[in-house]
PDB file of N, CA and C in Angstrom:
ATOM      1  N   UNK A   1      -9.863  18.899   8.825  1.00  0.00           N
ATOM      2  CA  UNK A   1      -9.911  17.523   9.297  1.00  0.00           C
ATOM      3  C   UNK A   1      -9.555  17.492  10.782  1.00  0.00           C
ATOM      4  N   UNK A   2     -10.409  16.575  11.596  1.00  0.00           N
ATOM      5  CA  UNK A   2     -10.097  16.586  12.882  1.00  0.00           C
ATOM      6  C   UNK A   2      -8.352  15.664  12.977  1.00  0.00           C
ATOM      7  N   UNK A   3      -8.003  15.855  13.806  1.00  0.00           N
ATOM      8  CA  UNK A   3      -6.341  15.556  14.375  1.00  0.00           C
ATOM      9  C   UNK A   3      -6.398  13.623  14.472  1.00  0.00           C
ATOM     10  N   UNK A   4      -7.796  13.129  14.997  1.00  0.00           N
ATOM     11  CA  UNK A   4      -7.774  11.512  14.633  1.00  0.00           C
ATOM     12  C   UNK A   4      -7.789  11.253  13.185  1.00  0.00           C
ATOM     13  N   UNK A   5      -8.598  11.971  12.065  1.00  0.00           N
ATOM     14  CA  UNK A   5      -8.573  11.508  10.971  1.00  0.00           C
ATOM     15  C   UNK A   5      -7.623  12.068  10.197  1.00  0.00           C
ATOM     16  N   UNK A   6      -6.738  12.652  10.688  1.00  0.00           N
ATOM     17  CA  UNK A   6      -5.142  12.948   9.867  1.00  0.00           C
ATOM     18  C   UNK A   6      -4.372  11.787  10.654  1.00  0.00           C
ATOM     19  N   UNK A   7      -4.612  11.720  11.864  1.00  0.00           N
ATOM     20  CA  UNK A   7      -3.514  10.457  12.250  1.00  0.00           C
ATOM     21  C   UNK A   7      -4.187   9.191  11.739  1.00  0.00           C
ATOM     22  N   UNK A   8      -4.874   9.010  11.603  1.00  0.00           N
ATOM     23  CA  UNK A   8      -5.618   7.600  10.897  1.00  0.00           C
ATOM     24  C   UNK A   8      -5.262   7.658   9.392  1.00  0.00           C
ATOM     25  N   UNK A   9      -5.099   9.034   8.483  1.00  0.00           N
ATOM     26  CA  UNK A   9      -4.396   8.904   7.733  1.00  0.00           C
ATOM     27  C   UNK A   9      -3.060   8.679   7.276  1.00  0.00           C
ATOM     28  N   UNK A  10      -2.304   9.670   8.313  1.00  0.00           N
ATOM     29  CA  UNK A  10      -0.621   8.681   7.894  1.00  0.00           C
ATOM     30  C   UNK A  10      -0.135   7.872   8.575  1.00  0.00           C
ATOM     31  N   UNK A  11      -1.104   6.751   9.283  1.00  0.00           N
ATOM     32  CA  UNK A  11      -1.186   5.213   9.526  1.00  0.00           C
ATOM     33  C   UNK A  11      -1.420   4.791   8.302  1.00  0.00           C
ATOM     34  N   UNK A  12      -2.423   5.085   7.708  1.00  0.00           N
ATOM     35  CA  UNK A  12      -3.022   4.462   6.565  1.00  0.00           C
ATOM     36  C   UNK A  12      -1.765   4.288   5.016  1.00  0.00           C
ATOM     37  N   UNK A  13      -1.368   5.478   5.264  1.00  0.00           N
ATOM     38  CA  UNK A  13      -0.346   6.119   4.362  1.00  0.00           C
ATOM     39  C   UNK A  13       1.524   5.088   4.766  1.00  0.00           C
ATOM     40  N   UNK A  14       1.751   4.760   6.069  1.00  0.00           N
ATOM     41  CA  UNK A  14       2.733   4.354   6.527  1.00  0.00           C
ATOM     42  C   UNK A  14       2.520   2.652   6.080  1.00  0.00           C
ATOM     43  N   UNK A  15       1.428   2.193   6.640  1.00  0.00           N
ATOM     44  CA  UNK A  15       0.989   1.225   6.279  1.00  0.00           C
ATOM     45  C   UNK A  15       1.299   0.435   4.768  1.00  0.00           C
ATOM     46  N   UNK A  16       0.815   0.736   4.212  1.00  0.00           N
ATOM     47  CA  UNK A  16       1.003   1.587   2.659  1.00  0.00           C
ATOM     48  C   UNK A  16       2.396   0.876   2.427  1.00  0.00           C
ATOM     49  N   UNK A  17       2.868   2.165   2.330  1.00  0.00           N
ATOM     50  CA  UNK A  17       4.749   2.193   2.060  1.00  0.00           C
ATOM     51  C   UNK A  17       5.321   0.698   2.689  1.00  0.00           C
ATOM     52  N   UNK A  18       4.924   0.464   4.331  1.00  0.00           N
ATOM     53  CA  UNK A  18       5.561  -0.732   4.676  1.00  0.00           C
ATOM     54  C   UNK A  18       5.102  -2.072   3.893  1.00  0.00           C
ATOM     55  N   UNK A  19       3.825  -2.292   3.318  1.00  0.00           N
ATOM     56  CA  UNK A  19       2.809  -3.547   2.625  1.00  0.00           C
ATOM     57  C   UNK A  19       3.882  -3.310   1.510  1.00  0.00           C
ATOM     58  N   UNK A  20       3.805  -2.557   0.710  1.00  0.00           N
ATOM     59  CA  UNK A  20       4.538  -2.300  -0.937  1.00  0.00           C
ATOM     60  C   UNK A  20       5.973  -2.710  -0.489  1.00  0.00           C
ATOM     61  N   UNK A  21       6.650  -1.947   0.260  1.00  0.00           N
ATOM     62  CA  UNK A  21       7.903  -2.434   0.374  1.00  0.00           C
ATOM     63  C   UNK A  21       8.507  -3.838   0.933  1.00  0.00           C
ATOM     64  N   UNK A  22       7.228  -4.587   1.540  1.00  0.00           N
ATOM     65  CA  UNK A  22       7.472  -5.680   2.350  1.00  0.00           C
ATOM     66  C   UNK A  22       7.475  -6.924   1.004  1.00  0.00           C
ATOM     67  N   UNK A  23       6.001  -6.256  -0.193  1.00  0.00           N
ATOM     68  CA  UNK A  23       5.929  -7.214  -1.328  1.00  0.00           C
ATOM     69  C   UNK A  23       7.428  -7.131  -1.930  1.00  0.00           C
ATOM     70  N   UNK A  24       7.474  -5.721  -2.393  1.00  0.00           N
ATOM     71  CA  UNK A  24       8.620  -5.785  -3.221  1.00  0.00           C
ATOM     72  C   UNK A  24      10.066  -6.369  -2.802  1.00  0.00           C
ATOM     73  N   UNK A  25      10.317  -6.571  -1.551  1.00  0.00           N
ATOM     74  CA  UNK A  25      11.529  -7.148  -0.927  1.00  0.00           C
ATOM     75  C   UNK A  25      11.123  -8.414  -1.504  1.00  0.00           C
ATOM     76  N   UNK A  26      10.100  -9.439  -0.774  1.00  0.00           N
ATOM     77  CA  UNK A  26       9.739 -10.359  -1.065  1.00  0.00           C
ATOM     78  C   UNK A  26      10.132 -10.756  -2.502  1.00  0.00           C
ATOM     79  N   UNK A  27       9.218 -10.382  -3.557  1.00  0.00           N
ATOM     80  CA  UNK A  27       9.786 -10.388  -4.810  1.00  0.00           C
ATOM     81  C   UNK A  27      11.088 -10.338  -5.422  1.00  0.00           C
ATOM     82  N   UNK A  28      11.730  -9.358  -4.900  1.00  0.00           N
ATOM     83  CA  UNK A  28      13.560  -9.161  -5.189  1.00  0.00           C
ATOM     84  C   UNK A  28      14.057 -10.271  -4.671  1.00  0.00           C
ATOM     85  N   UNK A  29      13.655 -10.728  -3.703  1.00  0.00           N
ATOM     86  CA  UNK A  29      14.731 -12.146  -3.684  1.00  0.00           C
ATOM     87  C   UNK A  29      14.430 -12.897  -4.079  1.00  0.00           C
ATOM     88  N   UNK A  30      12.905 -13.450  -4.333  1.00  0.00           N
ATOM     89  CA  UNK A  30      12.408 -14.434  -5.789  1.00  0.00           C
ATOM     90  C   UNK A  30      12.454 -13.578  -6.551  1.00  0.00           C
ATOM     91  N   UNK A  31      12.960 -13.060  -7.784  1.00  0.00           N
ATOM     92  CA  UNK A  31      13.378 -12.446  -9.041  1.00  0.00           C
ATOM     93  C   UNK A  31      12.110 -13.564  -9.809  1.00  0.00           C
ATOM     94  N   UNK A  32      12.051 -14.464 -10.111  1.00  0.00           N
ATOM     95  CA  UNK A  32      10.817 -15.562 -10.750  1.00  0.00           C
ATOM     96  C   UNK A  32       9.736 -15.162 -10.460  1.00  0.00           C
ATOM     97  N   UNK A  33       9.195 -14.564  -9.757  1.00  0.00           N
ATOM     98  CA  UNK A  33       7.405 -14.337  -9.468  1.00  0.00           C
ATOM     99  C   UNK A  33       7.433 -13.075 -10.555  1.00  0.00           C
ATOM    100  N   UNK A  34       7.910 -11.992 -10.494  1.00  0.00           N
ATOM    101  CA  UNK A  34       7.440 -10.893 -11.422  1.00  0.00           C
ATOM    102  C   UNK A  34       8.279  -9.489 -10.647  1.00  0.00           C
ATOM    103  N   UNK A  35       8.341  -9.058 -11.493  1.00  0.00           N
ATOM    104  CA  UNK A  35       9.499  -7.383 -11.010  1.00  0.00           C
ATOM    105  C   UNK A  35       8.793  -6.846 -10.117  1.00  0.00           C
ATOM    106  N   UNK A  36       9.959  -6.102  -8.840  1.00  0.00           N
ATOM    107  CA  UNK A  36       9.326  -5.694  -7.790  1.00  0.00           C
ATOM    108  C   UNK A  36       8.774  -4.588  -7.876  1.00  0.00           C
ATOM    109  N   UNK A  37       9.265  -3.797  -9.036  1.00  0.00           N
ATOM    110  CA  UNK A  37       8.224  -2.779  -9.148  1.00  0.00           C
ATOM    111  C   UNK A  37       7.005  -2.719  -9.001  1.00  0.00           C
ATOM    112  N   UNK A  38       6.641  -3.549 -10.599  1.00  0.00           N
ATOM    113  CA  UNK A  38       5.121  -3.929 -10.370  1.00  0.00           C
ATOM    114  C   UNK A  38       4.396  -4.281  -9.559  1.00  0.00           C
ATOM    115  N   UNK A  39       5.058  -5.520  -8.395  1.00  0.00           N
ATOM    116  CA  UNK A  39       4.119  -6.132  -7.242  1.00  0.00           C
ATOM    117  C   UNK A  39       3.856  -4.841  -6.347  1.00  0.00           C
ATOM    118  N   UNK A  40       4.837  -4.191  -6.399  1.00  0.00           N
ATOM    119  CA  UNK A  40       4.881  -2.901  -5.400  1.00  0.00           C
ATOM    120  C   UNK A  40       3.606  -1.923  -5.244  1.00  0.00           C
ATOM    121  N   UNK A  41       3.923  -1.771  -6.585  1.00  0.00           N
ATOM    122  CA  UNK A  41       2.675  -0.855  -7.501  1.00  0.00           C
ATOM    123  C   UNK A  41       1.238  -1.404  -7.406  1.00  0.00           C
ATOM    124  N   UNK A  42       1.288  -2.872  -7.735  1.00  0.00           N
ATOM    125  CA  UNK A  42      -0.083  -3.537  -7.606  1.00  0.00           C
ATOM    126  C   UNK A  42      -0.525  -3.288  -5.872  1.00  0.00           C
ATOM    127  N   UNK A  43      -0.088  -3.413  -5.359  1.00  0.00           N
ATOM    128  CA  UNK A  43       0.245  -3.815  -3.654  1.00  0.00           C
ATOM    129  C   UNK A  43      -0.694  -2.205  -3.431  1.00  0.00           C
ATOM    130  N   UNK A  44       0.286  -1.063  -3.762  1.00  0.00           N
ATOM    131  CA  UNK A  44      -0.509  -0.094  -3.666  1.00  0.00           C
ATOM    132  C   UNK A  44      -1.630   0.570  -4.123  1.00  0.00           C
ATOM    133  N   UNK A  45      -1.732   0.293  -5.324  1.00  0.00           N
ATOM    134  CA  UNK A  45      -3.067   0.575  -6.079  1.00  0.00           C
ATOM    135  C   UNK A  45      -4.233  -0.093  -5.127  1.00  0.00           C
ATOM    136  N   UNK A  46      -3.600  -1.394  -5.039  1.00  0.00           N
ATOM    137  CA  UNK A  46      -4.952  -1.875  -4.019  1.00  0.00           C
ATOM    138  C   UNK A  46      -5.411  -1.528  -2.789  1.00  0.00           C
ATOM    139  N   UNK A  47      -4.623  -0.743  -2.109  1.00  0.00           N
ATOM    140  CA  UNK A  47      -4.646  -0.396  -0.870  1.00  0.00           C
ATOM    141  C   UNK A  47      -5.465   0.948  -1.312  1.00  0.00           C
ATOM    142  N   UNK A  48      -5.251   1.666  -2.160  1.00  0.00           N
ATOM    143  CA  UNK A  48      -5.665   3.021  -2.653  1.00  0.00           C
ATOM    144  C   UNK A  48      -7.486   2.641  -3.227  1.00  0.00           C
ATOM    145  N   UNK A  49      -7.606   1.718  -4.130  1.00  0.00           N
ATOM    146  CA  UNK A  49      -9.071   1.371  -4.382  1.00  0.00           C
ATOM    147  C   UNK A  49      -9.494   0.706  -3.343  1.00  0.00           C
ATOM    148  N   UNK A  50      -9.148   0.175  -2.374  1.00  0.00           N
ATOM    149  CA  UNK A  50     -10.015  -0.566  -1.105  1.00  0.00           C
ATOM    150  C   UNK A  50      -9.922   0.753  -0.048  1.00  0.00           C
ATOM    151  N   UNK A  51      -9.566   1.829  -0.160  1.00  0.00           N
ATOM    152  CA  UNK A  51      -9.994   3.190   1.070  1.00  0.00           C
ATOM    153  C   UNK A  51     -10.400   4.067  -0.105  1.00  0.00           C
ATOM    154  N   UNK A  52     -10.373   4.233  -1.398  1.00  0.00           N
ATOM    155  CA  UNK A  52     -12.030   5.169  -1.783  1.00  0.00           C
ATOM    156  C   UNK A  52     -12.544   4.539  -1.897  1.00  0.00           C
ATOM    157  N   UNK A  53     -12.820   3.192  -2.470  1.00  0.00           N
ATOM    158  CA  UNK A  53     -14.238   2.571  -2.117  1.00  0.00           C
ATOM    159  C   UNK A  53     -14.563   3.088  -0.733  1.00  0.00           C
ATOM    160  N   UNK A  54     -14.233   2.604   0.537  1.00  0.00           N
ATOM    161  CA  UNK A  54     -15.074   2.796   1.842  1.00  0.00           C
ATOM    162  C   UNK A  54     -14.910   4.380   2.106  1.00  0.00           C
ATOM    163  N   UNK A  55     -14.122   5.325   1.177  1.00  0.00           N
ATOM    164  CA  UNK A  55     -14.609   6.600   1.900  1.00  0.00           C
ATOM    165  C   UNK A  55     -15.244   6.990   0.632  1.00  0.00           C
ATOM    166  N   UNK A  56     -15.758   6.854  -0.108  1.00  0.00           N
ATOM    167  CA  UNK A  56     -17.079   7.202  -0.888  1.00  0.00           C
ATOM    168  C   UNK A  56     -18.405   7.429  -0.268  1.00  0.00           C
ATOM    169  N   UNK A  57     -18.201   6.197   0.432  1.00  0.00           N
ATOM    170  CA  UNK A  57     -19.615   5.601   1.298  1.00  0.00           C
ATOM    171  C   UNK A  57     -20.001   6.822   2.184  1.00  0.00           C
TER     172      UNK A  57
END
């Protein structure tokens, strides 16, 4: 892999971790919407099926 598309990856990857952890904070202090695990988890799964969809292509 060229040196832009590894750094475009652990952007992608940092990104990531900060979105999930930003939901799951969110969530922990409303405890009422749904466990922060899960939002966490959802948060990332989606980030993970919206970049193989476009690197399939």
């Amino acid at each position: 892999m060229s040196p832009i598309a590894l750094t475009l990856l652990l952007l992608l990857v940092l990104m990531t971790l900060l979105l999930a952890s930003a939901i799951g904070y969110a969530v922990h202090r409303h405890p009422a919407l749904t466990a922060p695990l899960t939002a966490a988890g959802m948060v990332v799964a989606l980030v993970i099926t919206c970049v193989c969809t476009i690197a399939a292509r």
